[in-house]
Protein backbone atom coordinates (compact mmCIF):
# COMPACT_ATOMS: atom_id res chain seq x y z
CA UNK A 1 159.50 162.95 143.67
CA UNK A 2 162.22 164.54 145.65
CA UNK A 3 165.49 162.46 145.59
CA UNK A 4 165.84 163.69 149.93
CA UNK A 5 161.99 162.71 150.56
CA UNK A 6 162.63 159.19 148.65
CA UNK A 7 166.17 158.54 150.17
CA UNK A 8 164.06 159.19 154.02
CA UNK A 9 161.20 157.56 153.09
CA UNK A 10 162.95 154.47 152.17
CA UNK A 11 165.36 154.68 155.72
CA UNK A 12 162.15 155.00 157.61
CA UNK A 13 160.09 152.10 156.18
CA UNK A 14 163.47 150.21 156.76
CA UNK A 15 163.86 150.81 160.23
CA UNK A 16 159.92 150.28 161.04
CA UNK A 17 160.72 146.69 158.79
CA UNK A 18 163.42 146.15 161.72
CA UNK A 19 161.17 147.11 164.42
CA UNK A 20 158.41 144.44 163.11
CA UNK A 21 161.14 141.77 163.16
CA UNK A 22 162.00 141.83 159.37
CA UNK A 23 164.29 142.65 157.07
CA UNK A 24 164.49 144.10 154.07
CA UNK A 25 168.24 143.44 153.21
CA UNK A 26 168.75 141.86 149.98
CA UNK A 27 165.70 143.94 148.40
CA UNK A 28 166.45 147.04 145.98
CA UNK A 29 164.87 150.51 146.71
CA UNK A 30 162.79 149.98 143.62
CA UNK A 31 160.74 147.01 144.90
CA UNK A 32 160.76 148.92 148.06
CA UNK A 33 159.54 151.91 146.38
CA UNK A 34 156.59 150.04 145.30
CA UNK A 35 154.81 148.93 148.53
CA UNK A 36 155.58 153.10 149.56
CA UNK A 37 153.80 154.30 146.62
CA UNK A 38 151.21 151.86 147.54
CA UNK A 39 150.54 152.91 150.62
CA UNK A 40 151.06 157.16 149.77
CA UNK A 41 154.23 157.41 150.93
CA UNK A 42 153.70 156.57 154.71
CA UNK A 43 156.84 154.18 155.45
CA UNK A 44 155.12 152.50 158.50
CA UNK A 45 152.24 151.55 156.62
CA UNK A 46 154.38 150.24 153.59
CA UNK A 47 156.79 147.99 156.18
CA UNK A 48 153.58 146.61 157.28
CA UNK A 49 152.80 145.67 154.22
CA UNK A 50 156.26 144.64 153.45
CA UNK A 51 156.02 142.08 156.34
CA UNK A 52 152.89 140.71 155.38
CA UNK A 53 154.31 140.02 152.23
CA UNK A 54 157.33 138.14 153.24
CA UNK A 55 155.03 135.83 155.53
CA UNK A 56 152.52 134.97 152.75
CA UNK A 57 155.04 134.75 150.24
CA UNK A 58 156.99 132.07 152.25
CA UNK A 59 153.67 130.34 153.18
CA UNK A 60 152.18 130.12 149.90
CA UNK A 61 155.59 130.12 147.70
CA UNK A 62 157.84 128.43 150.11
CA UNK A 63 159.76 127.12 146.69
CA UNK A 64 160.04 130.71 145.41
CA UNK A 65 157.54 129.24 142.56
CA UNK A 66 154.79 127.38 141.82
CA UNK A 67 155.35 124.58 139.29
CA UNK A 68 153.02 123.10 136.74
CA UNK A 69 152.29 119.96 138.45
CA UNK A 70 151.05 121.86 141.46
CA UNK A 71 148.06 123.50 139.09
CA UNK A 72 147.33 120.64 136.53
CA UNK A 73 143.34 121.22 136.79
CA UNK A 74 143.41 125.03 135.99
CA UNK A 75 146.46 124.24 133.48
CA UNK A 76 143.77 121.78 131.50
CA UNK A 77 141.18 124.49 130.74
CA UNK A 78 144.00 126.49 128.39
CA UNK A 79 142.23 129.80 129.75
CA UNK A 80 144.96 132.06 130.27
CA UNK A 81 147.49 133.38 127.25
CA UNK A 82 150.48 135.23 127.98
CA UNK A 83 151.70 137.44 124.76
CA UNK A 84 154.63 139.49 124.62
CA UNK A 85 156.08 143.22 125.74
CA UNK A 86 153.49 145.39 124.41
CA UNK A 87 154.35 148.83 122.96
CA UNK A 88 155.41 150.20 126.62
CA UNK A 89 157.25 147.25 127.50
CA UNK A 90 154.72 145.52 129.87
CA UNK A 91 153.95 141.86 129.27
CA UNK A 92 150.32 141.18 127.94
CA UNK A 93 148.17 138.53 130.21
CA UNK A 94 144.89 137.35 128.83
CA UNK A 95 142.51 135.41 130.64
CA UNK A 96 139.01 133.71 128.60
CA UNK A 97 136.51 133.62 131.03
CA UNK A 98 134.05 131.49 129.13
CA UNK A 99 136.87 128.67 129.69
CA UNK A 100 136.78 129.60 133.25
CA UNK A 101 134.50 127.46 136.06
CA UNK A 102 134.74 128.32 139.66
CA UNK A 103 137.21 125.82 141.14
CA UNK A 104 136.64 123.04 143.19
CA UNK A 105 140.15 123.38 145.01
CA UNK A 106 140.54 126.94 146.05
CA UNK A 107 144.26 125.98 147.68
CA UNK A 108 144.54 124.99 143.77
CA UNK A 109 143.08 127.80 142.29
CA UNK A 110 145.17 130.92 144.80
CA UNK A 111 148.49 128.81 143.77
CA UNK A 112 146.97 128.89 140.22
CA UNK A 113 146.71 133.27 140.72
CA UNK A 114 150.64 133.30 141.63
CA UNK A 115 152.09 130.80 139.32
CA UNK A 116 150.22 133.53 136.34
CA UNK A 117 151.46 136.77 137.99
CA UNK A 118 154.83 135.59 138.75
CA UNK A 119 155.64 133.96 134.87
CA UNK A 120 153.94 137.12 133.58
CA UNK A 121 155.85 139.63 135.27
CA UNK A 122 159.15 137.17 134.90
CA UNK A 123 158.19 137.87 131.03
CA UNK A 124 159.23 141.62 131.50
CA UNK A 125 162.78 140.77 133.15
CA UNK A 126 165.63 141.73 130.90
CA UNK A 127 168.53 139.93 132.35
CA UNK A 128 167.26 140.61 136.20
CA UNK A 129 164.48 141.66 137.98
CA UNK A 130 164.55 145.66 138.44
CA UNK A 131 161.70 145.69 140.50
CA UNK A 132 159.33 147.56 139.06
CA UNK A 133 158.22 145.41 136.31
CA UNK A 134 154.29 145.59 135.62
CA UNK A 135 152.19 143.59 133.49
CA UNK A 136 149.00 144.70 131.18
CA UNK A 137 145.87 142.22 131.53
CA UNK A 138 143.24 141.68 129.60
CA UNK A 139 140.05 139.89 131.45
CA UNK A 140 137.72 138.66 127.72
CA UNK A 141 133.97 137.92 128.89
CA UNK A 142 133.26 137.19 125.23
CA UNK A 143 130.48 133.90 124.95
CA UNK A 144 130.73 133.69 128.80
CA UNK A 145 127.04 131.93 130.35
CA UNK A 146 126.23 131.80 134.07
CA UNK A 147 128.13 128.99 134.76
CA UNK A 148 131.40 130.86 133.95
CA UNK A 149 131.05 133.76 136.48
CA UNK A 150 133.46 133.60 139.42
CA UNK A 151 133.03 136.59 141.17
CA UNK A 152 135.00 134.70 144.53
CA UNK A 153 137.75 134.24 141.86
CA UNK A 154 137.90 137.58 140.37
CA UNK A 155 137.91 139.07 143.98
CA UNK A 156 140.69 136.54 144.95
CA UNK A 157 142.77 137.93 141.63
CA UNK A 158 142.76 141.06 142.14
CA UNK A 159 143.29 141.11 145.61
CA UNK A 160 146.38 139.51 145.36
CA UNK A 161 147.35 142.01 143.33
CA UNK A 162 146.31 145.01 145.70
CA UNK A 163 147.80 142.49 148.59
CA UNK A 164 151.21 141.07 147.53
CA UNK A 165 151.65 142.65 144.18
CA UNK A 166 151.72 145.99 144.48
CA UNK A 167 152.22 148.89 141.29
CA UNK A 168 152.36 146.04 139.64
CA UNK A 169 149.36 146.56 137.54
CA UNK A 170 149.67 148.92 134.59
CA UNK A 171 146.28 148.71 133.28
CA UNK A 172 143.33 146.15 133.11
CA UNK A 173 141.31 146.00 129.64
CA UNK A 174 137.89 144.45 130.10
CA UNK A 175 136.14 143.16 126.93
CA UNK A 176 133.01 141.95 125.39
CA UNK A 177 131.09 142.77 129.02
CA UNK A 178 127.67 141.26 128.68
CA UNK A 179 124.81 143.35 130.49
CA UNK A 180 124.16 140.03 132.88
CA UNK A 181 127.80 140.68 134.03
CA UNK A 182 127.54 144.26 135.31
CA UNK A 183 126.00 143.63 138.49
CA UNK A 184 128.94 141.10 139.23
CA UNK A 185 131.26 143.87 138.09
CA UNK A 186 129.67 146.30 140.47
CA UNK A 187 130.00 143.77 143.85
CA UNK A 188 133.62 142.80 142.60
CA UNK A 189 134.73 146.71 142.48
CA UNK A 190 133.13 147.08 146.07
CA UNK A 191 136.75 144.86 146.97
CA UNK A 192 138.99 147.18 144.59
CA UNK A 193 140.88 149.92 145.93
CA UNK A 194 140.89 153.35 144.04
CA UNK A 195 143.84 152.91 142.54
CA UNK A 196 143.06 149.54 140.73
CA UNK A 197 139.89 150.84 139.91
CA UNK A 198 141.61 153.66 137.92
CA UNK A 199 143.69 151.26 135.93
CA UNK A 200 140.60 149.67 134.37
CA UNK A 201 139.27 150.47 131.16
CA UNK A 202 135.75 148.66 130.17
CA UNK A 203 135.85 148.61 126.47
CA UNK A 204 132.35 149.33 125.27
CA UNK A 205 132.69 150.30 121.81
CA UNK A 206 134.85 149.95 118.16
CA UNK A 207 136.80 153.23 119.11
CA UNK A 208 137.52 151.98 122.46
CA UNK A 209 138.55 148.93 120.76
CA UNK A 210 141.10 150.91 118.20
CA UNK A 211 142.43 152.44 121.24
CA UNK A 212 143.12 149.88 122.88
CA UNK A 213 144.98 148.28 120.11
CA UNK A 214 146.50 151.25 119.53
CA UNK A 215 147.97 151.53 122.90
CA UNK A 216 149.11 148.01 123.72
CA UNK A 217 150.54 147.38 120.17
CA UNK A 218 148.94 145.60 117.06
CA UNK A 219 151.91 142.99 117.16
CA UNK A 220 151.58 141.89 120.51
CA UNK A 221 147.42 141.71 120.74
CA UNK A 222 146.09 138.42 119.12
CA UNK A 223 144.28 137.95 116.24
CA UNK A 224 141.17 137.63 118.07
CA UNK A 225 141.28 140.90 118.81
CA UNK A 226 142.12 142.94 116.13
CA UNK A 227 145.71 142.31 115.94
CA UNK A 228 148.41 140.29 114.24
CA UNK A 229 149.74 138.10 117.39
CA UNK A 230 148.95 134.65 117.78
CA UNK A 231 147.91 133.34 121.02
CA UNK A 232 150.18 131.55 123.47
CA UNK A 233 149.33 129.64 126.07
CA UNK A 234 150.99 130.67 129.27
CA UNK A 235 152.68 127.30 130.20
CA UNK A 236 153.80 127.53 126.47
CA UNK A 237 155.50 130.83 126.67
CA UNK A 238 159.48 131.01 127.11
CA UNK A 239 161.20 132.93 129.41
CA UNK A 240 164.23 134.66 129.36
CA UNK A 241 166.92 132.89 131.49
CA UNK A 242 167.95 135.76 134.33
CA UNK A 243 171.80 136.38 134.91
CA UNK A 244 173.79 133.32 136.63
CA UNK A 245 170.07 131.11 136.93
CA UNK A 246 167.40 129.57 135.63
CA UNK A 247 163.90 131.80 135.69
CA UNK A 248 161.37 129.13 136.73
């Protein structure tokens, strides 16, 4: 993109921020930069966006994280596995649906959805946050019965994403869909927006499955999966401590 149509772009969704009784002091271009790209460029749109952000961010964050203790019943069923930087640097999420069961606290279960995006993109931070960190995820259907399907939950994920994560995605890996699950596929992607849909790759196949080895890294996918990594546990994984603090 044009260095002059990025530098105005950016001044306009700034001044529109303003006029919605925002800010956006103290945030870089490049986080900036990703709620324009999500919203093609159109600065008004993207300080809309921006705005809405900031609001649900300090309703449903109001810490700037969500601790353990505030997700102990999702924490339990050891479901979701954060590995490390795969081959193009993005952190690898993995989530085991058949450990999955539709939650009984949905407060819970949307605090549950932040506290995993925000460790797994803090995984990718070298120092500091740049702002354009993204994170690779990998949603495993394998052995999953009717009792595990979530398609409220699902929606809910990825429409955080869309919502209050934006270009954060690099690519979603689906494995080990059984045929019962395609028609809950096929409502869920009536909720995804074109550009999340693009990002996902259904792996149907062995090739597919090389592939996608071959593309996140062999040392970084587990075992499980065809490659030499062993799985960790996301409230096992370590970050790296950012510049004068503690990453949460």
């Amino acid at each position: 993109m044009d260095q002059q149509k990025r530098n105005f772009a950016l001044t306009q969704m700034k001044k529109s921020v303003q006029k919605l009784g925002s800010s956006a002091e103290g945030y870089g271009e490049t986080t900036l930069m990703r709620f324009l790209i999500a919203r093609s460029m159109e600065a008004e749109n993207a300080a809309k966006m921006f705005v809405q952000w900031q609001k649900w961010r300090g309703s449903m964050v109001p810490n700037g994280f969500i601790s353990e203790s505030e997700v102990p019943d999702e924490l339990e069923a050891k479901k979701i596995f954060l590995q490390g930087l795969a081959e193009d640097k993005h952190p690898l999420l993995i989530v085991q649906a058949n450990r999955h069961f539709s939650s009984k606290d949905q407060i819970q279960f949307k605090k549950f959805v932040v506290y995993i995006l925000d460790k797994t993109i803090a995984s990718a931070f070298k120092g500091k946050e740049i702002g354009n960190e993204k994170l690779i995820g990998v949603l495993d259907l394998q052995n999953i019965s009717y009792k595990n399907i979530d398609a409220r939950g699902l929606i809910t994920g990825f429409q955080f994403l869309q919502a209050y994560y934006p270009e954060r995605l690099a690519k979603c890996y689906i494995l080990h869909m059984p045929w019962f699950f395609v028609s809950v596929w096929k409502l869920v992607s009536r909720f995804l927006e074109k550009a999340t849909l693009e990002k996902i790759v259904i792996v149907t196949n062995e090739d597919e499955k090389t592939e996608f080895i071959k593309e996140v890294g062999e040392e970084v996918v587990p075992e499980e999966y065809g490659g030499k990594a062993k799985l960790v546990a996301i409230e096992d994984a370590k970050l790296t401590p950012l510049e004068n603090e503690t990453t949460n």
